[in-house]
C-alpha atoms as a PDB file:
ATOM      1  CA  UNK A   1     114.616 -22.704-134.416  1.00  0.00           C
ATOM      2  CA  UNK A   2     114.149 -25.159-131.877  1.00  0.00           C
ATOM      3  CA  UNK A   3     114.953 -22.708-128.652  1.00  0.00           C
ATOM      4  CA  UNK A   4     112.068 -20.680-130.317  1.00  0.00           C
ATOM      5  CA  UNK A   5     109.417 -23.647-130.635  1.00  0.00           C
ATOM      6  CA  UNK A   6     110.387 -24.402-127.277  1.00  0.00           C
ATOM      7  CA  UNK A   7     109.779 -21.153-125.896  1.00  0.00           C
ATOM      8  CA  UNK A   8     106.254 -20.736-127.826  1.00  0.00           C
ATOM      9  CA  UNK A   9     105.247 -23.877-126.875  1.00  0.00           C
ATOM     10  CA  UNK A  10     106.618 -22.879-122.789  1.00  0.00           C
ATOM     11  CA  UNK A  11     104.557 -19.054-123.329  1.00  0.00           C
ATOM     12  CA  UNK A  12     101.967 -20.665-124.524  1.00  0.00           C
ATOM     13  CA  UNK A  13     101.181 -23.500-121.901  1.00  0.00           C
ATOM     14  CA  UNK A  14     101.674 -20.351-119.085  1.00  0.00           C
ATOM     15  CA  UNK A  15      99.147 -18.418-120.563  1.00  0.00           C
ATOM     16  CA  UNK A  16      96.744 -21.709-120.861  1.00  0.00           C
ATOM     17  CA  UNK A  17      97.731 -22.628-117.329  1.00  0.00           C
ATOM     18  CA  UNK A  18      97.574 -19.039-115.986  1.00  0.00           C
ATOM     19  CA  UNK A  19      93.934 -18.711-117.107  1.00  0.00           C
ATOM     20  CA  UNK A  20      92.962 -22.385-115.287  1.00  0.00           C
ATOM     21  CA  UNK A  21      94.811 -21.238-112.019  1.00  0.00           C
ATOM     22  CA  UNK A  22      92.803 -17.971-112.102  1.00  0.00           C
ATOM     23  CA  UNK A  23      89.704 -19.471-112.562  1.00  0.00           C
ATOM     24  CA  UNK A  24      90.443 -22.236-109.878  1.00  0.00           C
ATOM     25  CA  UNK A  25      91.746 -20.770-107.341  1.00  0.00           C
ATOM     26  CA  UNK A  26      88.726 -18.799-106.014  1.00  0.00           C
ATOM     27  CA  UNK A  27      86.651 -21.826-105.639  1.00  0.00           C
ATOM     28  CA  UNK A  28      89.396 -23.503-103.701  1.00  0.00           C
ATOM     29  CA  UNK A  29      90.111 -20.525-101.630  1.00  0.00           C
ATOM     30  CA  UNK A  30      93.443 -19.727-102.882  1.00  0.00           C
ATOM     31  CA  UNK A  31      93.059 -15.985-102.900  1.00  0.00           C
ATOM     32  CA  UNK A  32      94.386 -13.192-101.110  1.00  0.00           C
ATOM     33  CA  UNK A  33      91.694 -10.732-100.402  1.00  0.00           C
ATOM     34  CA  UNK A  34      92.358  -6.733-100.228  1.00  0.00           C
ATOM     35  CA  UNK A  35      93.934  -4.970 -97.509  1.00  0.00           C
ATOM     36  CA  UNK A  36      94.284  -1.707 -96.752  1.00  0.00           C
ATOM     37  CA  UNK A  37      98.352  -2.360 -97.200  1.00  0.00           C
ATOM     38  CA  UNK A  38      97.677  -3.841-100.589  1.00  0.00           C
ATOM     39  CA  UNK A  39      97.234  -2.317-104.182  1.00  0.00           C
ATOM     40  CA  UNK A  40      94.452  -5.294-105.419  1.00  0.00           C
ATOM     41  CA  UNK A  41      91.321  -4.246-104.802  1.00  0.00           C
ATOM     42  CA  UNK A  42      89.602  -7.422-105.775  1.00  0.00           C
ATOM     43  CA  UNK A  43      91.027 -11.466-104.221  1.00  0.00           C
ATOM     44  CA  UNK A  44      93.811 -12.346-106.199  1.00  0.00           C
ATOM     45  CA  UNK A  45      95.018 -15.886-107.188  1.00  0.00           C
ATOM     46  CA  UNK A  46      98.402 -16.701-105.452  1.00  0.00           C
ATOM     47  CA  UNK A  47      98.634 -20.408-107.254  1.00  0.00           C
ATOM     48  CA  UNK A  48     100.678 -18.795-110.563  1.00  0.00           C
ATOM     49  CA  UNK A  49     103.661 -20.386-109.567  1.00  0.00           C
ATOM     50  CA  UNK A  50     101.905 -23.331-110.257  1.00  0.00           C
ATOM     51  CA  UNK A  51     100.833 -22.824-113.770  1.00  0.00           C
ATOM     52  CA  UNK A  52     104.913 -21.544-114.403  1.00  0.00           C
ATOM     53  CA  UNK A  53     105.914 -24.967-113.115  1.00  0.00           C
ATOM     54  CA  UNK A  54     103.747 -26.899-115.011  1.00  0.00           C
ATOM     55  CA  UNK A  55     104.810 -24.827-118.785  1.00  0.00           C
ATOM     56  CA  UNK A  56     108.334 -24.783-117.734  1.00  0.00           C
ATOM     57  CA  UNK A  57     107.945 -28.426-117.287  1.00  0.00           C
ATOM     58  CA  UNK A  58     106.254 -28.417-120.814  1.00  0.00           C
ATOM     59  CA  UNK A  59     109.186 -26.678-122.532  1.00  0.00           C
ATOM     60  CA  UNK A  60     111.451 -29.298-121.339  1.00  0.00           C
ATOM     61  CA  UNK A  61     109.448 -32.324-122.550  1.00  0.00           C
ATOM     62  CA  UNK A  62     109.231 -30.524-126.224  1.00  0.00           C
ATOM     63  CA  UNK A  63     112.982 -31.140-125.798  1.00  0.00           C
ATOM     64  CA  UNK A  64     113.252 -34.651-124.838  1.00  0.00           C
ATOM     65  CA  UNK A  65     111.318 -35.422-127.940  1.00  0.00           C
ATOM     66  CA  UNK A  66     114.473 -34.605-129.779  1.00  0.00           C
ATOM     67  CA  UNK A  67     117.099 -37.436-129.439  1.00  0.00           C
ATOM     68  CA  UNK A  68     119.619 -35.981-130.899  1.00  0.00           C
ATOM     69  CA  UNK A  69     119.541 -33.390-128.102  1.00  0.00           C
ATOM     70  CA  UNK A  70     120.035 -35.645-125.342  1.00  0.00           C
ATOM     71  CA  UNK A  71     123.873 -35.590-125.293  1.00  0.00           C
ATOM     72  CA  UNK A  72     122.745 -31.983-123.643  1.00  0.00           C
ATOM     73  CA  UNK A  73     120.638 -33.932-120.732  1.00  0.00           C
ATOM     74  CA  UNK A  74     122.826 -33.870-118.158  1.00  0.00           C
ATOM     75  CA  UNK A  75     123.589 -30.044-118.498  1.00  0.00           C
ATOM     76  CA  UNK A  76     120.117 -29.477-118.617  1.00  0.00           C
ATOM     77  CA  UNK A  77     118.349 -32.312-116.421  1.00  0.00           C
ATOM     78  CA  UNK A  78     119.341 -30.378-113.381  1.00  0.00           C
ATOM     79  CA  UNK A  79     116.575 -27.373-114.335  1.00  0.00           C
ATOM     80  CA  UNK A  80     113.707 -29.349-114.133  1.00  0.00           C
ATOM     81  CA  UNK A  81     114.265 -31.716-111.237  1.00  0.00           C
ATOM     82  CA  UNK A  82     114.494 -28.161-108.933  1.00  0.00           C
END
């Protein structure tokens, strides 16, 4: 049940993320505009890695608010420091 709640509350930070990123990146000129090489035929953000981070991140502090997971830490810990 947990590795569920933690993955809802992961999907749903990305999706809340994703939608800032997309909205901030074209006033802060992270964008790739179209090419004739390309498939977009509008700018497209290029910060999503950003908002995938920052849920990912998320998902692992729903964790750490479970002591009686952290025997698991040190398998884990590793994931979110790369």
């Amino acid at each position: 049940m947990l590795l569920l709640l933690t993955f809802g509350i992961a999907v749903g930070a990305a999706v809340v993320f994703g939608g800032m990123v997309r909205r901030l990146a074209p006033t802060i000129g992270a964008v790739v505009p179209p090419r004739a090489d390309r498939w977009h035929e509008q700018p497209t953000p290029t910060m999503g890695g950003i908002a995938i981070a920052a849920a990912t991140l998320i998902g692992f502090l729903a964790v750490l608010l479970r002591p009686d997971l952290l025997p698991w830490l040190d398998t884990w810990l590793p994931v979110p420091i790369a």
